[in-house]
C-alpha atoms as a PDB file:
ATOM      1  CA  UNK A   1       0.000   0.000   0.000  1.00  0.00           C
ATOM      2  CA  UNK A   2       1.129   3.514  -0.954  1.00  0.00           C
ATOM      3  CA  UNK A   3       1.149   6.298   1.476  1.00  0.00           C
ATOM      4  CA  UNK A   4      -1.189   8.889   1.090  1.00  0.00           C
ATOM      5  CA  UNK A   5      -0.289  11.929  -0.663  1.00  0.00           C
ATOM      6  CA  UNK A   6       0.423  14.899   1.167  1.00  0.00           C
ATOM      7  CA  UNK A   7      -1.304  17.578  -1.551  1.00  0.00           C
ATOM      8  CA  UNK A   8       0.245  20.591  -2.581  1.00  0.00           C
ATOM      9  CA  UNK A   9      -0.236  23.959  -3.701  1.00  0.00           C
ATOM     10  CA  UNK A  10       3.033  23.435  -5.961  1.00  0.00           C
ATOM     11  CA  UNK A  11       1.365  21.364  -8.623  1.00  0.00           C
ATOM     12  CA  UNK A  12      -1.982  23.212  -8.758  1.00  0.00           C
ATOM     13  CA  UNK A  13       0.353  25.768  -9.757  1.00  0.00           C
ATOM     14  CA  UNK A  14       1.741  23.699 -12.248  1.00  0.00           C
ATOM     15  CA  UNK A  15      -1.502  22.765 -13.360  1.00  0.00           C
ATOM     16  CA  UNK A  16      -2.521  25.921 -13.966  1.00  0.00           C
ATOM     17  CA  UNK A  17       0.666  27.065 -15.646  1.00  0.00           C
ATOM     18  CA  UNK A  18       0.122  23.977 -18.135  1.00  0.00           C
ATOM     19  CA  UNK A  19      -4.141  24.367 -18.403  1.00  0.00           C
ATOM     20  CA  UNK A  20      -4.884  21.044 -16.602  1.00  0.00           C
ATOM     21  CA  UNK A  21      -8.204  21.562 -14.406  1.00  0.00           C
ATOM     22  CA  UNK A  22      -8.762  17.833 -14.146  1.00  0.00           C
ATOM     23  CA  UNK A  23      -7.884  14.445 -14.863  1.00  0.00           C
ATOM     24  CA  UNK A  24     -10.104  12.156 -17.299  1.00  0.00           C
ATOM     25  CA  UNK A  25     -10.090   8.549 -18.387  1.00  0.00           C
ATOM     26  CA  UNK A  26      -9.324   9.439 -21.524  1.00  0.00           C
ATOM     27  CA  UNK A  27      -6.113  11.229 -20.384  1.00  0.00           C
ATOM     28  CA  UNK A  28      -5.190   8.817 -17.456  1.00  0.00           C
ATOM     29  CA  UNK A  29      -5.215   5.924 -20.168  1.00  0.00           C
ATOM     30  CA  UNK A  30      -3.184   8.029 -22.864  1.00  0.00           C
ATOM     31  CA  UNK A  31      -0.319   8.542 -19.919  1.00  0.00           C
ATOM     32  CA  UNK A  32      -0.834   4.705 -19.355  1.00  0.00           C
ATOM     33  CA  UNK A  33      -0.479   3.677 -22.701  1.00  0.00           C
ATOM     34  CA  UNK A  34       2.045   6.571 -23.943  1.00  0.00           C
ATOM     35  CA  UNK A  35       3.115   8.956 -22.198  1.00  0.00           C
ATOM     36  CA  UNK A  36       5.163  10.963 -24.966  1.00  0.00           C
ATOM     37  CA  UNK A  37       1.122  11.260 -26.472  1.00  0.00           C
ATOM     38  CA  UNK A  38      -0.261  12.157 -23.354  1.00  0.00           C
ATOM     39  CA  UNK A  39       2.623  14.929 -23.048  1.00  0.00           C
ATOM     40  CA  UNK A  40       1.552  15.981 -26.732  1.00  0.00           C
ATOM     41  CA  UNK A  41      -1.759  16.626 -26.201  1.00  0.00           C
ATOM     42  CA  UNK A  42      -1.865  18.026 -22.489  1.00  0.00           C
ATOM     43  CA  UNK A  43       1.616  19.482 -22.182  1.00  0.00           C
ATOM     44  CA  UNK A  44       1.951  20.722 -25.722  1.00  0.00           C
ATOM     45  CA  UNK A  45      -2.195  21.159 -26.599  1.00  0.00           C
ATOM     46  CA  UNK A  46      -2.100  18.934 -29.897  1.00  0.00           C
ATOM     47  CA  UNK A  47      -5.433  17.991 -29.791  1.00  0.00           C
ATOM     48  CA  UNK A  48      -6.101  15.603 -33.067  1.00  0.00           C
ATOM     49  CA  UNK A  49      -9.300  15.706 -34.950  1.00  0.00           C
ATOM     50  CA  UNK A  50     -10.640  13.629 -38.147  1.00  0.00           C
ATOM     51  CA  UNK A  51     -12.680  10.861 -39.681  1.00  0.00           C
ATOM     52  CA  UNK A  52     -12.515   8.541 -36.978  1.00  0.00           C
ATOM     53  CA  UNK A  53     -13.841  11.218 -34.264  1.00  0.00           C
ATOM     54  CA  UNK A  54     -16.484  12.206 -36.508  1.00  0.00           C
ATOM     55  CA  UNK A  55     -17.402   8.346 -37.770  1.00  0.00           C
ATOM     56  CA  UNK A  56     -17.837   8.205 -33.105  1.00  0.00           C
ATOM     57  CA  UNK A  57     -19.560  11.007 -32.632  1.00  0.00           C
ATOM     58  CA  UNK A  58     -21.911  10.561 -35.720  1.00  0.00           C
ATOM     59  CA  UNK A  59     -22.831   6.863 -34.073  1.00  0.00           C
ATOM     60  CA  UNK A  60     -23.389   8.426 -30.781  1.00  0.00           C
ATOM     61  CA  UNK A  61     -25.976  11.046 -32.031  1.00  0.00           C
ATOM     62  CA  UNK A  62     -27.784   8.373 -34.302  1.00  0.00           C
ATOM     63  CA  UNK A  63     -28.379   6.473 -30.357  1.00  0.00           C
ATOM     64  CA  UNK A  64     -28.887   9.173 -28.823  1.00  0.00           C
ATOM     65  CA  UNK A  65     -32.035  10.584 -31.028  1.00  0.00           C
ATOM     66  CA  UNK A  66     -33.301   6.786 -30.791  1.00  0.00           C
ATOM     67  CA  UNK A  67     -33.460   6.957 -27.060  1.00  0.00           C
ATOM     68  CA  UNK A  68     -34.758  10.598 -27.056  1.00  0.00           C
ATOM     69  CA  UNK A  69     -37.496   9.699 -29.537  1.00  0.00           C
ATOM     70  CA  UNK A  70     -38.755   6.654 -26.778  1.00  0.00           C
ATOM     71  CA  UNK A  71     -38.838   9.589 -24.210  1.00  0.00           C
ATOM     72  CA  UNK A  72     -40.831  11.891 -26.588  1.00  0.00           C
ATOM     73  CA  UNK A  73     -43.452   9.062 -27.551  1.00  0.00           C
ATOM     74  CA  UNK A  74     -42.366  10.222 -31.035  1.00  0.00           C
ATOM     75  CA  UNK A  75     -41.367   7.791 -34.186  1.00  0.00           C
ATOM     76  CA  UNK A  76     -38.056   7.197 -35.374  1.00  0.00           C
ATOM     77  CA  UNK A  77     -37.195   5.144 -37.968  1.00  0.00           C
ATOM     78  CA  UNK A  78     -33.969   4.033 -38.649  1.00  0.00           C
ATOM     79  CA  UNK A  79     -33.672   5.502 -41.777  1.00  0.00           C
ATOM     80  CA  UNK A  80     -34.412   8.623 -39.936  1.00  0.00           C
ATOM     81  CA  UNK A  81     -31.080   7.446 -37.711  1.00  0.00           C
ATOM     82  CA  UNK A  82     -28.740   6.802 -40.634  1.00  0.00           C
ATOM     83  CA  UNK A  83     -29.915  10.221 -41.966  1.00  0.00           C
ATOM     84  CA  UNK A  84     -28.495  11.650 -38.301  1.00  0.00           C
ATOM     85  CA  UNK A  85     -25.430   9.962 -38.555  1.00  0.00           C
ATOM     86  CA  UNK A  86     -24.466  10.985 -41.884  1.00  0.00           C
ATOM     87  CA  UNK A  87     -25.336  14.429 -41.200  1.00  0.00           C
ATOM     88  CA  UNK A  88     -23.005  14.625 -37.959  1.00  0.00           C
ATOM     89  CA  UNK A  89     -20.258  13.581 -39.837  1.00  0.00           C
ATOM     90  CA  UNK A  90     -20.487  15.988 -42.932  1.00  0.00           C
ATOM     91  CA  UNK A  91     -20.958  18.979 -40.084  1.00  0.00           C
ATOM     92  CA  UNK A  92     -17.810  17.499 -38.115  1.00  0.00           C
ATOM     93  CA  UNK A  93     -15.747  17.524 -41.645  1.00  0.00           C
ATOM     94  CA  UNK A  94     -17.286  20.735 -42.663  1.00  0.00           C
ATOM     95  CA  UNK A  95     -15.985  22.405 -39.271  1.00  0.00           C
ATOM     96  CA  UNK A  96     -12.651  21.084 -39.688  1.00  0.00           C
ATOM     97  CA  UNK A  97     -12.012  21.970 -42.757  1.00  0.00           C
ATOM     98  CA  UNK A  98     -12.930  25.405 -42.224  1.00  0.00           C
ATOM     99  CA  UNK A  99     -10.635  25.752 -39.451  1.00  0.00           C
ATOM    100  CA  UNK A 100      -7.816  24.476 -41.977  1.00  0.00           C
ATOM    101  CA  UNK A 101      -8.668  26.621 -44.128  1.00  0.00           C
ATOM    102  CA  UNK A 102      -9.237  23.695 -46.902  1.00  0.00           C
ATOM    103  CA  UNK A 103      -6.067  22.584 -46.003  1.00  0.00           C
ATOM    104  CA  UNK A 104      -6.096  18.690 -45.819  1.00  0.00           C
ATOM    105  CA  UNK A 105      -3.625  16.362 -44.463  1.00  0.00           C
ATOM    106  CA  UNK A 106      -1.957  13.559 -46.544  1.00  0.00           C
ATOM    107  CA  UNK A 107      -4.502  10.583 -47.455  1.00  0.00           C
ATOM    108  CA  UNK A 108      -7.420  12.417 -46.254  1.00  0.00           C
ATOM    109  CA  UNK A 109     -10.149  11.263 -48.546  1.00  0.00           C
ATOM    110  CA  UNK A 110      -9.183   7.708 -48.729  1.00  0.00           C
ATOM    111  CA  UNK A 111      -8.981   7.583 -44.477  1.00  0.00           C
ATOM    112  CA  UNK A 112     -12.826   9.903 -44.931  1.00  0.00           C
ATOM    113  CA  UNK A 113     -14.191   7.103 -47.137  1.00  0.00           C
ATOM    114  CA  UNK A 114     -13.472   4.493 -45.058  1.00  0.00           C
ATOM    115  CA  UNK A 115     -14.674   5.863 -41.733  1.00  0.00           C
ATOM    116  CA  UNK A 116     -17.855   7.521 -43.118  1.00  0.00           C
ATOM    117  CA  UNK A 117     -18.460   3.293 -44.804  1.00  0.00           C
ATOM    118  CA  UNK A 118     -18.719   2.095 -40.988  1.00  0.00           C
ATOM    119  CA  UNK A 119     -21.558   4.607 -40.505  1.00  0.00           C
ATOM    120  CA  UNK A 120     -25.224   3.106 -41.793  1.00  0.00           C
ATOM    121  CA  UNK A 121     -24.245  -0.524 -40.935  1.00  0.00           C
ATOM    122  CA  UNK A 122     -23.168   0.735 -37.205  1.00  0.00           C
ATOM    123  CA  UNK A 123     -26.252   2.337 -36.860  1.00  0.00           C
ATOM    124  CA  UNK A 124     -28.344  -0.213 -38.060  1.00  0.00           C
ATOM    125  CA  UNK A 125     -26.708  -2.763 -36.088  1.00  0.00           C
ATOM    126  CA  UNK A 126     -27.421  -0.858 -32.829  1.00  0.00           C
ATOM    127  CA  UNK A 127     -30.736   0.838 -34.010  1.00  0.00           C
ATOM    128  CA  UNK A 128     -32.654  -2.025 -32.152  1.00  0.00           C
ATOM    129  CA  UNK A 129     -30.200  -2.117 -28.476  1.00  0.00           C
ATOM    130  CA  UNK A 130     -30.914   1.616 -28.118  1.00  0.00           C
ATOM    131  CA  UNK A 131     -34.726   1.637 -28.681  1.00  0.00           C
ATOM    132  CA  UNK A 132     -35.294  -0.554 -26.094  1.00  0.00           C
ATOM    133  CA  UNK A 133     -33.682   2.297 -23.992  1.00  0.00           C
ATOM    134  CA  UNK A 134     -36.916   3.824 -22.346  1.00  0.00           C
ATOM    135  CA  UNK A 135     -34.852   7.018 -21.198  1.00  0.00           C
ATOM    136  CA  UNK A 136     -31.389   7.893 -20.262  1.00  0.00           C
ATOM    137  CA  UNK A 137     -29.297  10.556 -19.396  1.00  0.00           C
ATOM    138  CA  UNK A 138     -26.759  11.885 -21.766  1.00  0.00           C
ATOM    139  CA  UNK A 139     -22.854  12.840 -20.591  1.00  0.00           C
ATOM    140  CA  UNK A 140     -23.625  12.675 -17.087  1.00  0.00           C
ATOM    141  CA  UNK A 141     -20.774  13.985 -15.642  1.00  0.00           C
ATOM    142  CA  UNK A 142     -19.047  12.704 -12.827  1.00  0.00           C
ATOM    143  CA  UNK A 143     -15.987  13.296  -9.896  1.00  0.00           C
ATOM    144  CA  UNK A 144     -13.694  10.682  -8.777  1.00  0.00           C
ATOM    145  CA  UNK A 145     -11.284  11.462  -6.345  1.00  0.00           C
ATOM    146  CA  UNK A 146      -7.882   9.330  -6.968  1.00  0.00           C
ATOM    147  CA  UNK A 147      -5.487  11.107  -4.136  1.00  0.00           C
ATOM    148  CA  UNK A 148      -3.885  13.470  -5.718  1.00  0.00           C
ATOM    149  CA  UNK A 149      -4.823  17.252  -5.900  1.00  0.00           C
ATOM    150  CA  UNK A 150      -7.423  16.917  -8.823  1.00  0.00           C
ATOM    151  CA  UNK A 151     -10.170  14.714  -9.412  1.00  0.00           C
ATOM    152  CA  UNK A 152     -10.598  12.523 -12.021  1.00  0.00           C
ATOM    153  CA  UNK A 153     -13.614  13.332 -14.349  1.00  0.00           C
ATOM    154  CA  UNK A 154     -15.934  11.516 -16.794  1.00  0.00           C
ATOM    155  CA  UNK A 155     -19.013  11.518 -18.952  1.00  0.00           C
ATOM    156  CA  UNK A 156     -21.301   8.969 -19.092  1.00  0.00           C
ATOM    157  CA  UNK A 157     -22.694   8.154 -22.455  1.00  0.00           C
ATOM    158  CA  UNK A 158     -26.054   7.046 -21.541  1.00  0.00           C
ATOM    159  CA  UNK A 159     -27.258   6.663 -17.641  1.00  0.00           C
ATOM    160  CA  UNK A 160     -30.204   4.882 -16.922  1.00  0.00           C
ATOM    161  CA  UNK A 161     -32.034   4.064 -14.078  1.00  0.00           C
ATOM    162  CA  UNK A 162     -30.593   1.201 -13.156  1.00  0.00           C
ATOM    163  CA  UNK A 163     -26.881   1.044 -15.480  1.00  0.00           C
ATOM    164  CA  UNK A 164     -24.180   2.680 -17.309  1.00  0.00           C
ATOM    165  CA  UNK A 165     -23.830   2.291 -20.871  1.00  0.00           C
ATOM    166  CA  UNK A 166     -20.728   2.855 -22.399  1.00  0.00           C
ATOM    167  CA  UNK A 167     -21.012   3.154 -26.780  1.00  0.00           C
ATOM    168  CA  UNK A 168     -17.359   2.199 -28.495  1.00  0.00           C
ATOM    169  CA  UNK A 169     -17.631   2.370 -32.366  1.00  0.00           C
ATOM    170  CA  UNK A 170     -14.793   0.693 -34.279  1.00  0.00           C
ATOM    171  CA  UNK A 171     -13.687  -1.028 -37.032  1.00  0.00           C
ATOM    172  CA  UNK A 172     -12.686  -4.635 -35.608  1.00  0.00           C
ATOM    173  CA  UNK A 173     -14.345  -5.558 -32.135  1.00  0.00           C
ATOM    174  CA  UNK A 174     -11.828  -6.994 -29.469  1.00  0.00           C
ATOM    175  CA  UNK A 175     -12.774 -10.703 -28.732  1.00  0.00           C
ATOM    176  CA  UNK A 176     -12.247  -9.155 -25.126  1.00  0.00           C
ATOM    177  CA  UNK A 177     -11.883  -5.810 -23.863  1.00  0.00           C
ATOM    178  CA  UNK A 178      -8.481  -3.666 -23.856  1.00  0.00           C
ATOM    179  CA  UNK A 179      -7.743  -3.071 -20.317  1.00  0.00           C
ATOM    180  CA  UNK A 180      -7.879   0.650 -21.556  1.00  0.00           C
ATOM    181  CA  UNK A 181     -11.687  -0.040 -22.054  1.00  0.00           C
ATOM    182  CA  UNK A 182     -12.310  -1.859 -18.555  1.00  0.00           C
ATOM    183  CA  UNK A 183     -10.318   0.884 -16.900  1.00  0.00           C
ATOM    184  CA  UNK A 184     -12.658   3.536 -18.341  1.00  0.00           C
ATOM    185  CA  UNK A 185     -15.639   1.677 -17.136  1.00  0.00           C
ATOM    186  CA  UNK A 186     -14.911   0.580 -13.559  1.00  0.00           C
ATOM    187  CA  UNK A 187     -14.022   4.221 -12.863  1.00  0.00           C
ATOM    188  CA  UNK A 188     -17.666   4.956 -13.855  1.00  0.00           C
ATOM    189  CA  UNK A 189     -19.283   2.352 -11.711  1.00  0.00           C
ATOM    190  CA  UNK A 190     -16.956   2.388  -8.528  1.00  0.00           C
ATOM    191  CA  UNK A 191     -18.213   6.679  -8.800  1.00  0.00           C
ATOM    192  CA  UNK A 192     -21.914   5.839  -9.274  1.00  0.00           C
ATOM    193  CA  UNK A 193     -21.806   2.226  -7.796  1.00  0.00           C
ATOM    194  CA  UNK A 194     -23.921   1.108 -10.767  1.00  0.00           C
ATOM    195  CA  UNK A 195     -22.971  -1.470 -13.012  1.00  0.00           C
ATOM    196  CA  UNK A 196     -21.904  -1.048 -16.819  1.00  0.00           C
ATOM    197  CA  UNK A 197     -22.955  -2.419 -20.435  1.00  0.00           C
ATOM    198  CA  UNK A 198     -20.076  -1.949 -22.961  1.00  0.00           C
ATOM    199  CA  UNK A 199     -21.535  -1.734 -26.106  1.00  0.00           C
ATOM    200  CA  UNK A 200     -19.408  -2.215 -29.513  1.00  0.00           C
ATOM    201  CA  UNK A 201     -21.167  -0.955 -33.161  1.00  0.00           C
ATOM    202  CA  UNK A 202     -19.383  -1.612 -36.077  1.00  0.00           C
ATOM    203  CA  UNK A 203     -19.918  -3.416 -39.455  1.00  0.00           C
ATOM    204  CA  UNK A 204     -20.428  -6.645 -40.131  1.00  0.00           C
ATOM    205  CA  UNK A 205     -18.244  -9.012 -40.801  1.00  0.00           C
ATOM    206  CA  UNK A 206     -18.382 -10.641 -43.858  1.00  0.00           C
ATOM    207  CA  UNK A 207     -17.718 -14.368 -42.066  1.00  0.00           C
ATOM    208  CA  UNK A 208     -20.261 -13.769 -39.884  1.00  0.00           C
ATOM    209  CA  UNK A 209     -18.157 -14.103 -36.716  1.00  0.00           C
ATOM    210  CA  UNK A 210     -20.309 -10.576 -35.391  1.00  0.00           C
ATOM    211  CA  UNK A 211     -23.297  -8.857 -36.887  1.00  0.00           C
ATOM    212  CA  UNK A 212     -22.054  -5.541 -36.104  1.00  0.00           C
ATOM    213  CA  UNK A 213     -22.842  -5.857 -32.509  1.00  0.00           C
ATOM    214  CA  UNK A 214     -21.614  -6.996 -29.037  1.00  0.00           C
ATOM    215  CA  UNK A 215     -21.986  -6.647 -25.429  1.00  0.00           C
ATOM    216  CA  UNK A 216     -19.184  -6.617 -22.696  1.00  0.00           C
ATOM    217  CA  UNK A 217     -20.159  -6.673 -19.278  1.00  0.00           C
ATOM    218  CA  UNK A 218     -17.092  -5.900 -16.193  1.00  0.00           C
ATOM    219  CA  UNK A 219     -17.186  -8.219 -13.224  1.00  0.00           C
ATOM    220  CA  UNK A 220     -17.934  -6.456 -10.208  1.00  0.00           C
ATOM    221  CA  UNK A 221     -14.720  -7.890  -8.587  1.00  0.00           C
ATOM    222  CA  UNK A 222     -12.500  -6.269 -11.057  1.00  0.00           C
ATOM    223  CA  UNK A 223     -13.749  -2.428 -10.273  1.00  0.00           C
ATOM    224  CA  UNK A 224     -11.380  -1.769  -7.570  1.00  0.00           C
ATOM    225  CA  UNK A 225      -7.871  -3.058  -9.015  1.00  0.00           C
ATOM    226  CA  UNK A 226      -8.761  -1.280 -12.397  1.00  0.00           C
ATOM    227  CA  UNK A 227      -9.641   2.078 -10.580  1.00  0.00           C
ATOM    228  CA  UNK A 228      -6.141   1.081  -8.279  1.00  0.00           C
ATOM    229  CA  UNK A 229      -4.366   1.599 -11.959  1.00  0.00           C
ATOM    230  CA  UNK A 230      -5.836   5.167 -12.088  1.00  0.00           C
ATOM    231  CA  UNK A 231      -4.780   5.642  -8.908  1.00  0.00           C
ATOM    232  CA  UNK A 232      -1.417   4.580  -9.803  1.00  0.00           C
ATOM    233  CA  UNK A 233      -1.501   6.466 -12.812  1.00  0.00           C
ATOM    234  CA  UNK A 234      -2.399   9.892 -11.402  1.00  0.00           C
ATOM    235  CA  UNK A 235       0.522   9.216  -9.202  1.00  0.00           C
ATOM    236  CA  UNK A 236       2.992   9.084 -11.767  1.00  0.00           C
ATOM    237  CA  UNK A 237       1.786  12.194 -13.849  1.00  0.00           C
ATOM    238  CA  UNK A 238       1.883  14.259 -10.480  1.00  0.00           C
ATOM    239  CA  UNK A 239       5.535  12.706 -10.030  1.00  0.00           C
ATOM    240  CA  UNK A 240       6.311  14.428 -13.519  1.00  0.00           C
ATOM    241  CA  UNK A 241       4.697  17.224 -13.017  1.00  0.00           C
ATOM    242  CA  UNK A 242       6.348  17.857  -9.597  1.00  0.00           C
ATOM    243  CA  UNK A 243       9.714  17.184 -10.844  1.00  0.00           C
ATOM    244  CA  UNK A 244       9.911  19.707 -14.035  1.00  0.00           C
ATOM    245  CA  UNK A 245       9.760  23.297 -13.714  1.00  0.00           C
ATOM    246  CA  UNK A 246       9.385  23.664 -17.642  1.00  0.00           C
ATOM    247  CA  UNK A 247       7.833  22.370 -20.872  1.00  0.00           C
ATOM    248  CA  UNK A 248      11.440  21.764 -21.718  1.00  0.00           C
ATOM    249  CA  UNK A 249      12.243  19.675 -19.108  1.00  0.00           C
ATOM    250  CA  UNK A 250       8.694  17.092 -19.118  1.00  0.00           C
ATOM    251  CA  UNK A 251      10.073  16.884 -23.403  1.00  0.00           C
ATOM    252  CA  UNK A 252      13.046  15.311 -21.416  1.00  0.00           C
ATOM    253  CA  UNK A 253      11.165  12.971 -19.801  1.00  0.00           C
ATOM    254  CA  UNK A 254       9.494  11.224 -22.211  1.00  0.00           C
ATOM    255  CA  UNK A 255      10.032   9.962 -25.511  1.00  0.00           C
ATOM    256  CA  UNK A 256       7.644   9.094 -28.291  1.00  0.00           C
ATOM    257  CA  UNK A 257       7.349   5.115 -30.008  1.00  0.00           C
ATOM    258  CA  UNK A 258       6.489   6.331 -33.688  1.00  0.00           C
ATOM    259  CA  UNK A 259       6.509   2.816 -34.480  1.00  0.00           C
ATOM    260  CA  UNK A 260       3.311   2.772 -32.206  1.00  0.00           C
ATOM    261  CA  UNK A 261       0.113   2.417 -34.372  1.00  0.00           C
ATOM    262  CA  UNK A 262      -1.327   5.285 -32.572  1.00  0.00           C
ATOM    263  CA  UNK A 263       0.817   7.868 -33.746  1.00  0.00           C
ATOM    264  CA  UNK A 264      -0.873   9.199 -36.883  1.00  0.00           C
ATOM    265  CA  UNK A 265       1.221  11.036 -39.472  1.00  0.00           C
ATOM    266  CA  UNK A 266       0.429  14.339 -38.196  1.00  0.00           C
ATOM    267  CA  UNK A 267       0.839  13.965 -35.172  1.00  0.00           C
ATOM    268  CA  UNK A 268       4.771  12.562 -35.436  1.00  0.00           C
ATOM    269  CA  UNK A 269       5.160  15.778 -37.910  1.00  0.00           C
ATOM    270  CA  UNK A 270       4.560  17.461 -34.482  1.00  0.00           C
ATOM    271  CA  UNK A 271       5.437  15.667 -32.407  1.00  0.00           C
ATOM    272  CA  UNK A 272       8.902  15.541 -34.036  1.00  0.00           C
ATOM    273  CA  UNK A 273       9.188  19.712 -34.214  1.00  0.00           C
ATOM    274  CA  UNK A 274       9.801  19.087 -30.058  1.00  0.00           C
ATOM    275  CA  UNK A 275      11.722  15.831 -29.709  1.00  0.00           C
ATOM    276  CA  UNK A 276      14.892  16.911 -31.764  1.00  0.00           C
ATOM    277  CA  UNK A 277      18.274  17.141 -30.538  1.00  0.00           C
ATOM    278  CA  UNK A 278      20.139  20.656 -31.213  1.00  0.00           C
ATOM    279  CA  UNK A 279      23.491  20.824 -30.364  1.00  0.00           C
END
């Protein structure tokens, strides 16, 4: 057992100085899984947008309306929901490329294509799951408190009355979840003490091995050593924090793996204008 943290006012002054109010699942897992990323994006404030985003938050909407039409009394037809999701995802692209501009990265349209394909057969294969939804709450937020001088927070996709339920679009489902995943999702039940659905959307596969559609439940006696990882992690970005006095310094730190399948071209472009070596 770790001791308990004696908090400081030295790192919310660090956290200030570097625009970090408070620490999410999202960012805990990008530290977890890469820390030269997580330094990227909430050191250096790369945020990355694109297709995939879009192809996510498109999905999401398309649920949404289905669950908000069941609290309305009102009809929606899936057609109606595929409609939604395409219409999300031209805004999303629309936005972006306005802020660029026009400007488009390398292998845009062929990377657009293929994440706007995975949006009517997503929808369709959850259109049925999420009207069975007779009301929800949507991005319920939420406060952890992990032992260090900020709290974790999170938004819930969809809260019901009696569970979480957590939406993850992709492209390939996971024959079991990434730890990433489960470590998302036990912080939202150990806050709420309510227990989660994981649902995956996707397309079909053409071998039949998923229709587009699967469920993931977490055991209840996994919650507290998957929110112990948090707490773990939030240790060790405090530790970096506390031990830098400049952006300079946290570069030093860390390194990134461009190798890593997560590092996109544009973001290595970046990422490379900070980790160089000048004599």
């Amino acid at each position: 057992m770790y001791p308990s943290i004696k908090r400081s006012n030295k790192l919310r002054q660090k956290l200030d100085l570097y625009g970090i109010e408070h620490l999410s699942a999202s960012a805990l897992n990008e530290y977890i899984t890469d820390p030269a990323k997580w330094v990227l994006r909430y050191i250096l404030k790369h945020k990355g947008d694109g297709p995939s985003l879009w192809r996510g938050r498109a999905i999401e909407n398309a649920m949404k309306n289905c669950v908000l039409s069941n609290m309305a009394g009102s009809e929606y037809e899936i057609e109606s929901a595929v409609e939604t999701g395409f219409r999300v995802f031209e805004e999303s692209e629309k936005d972006f490329l306005i802020a660029r501009g026009g400007e488009i990265p390398s292998l845009y349209s062929e990377r657009r294509d293929k994440e706007i394909s995975y949006i009517e057969p997503s929808i369709r294969a959850g259109y049925s799951y999420f009207k069975e939804i007779p009301s929800a709450i949507f991005q319920k937020k939420f406060e952890f408190d992990l032992g260090v001088e900020i709290p974790a927070i999170g938004y819930l996709d969809f809260l019901t009355p009696g569970k979480i339920i957590e939406l993850k679009t992709a492209k390939s489902f996971p024959s079991e979840l990434k730890d990433s995943v489960r470590r998302q999702v036990a912080l939202q039940c150990k806050a709420l003490s309510l227990p989660a659905e994981i649902i995956y959307l996707g397309k079909p596969t053409k071998n039949k091995s998923h229709e587009g559609f699967r469920k993931f439940e977490i055991p209840a006696s996994d919650i507290e050593s998957l929110v112990d990882d948090y707490r773990m992690a939030a240790r060790a970005i405090r530790r970096l924090l506390m031990n830098t006095d400049s952006v300079e310094e946290i570069i030093e730190f860390v390194f990134p793996n461009y190798d890593n399948f997560l590092w996109d071209d544009e973001e290595i472009e970046v990422a490379k204008q900070y980790w160089k070596f000048a004599a």
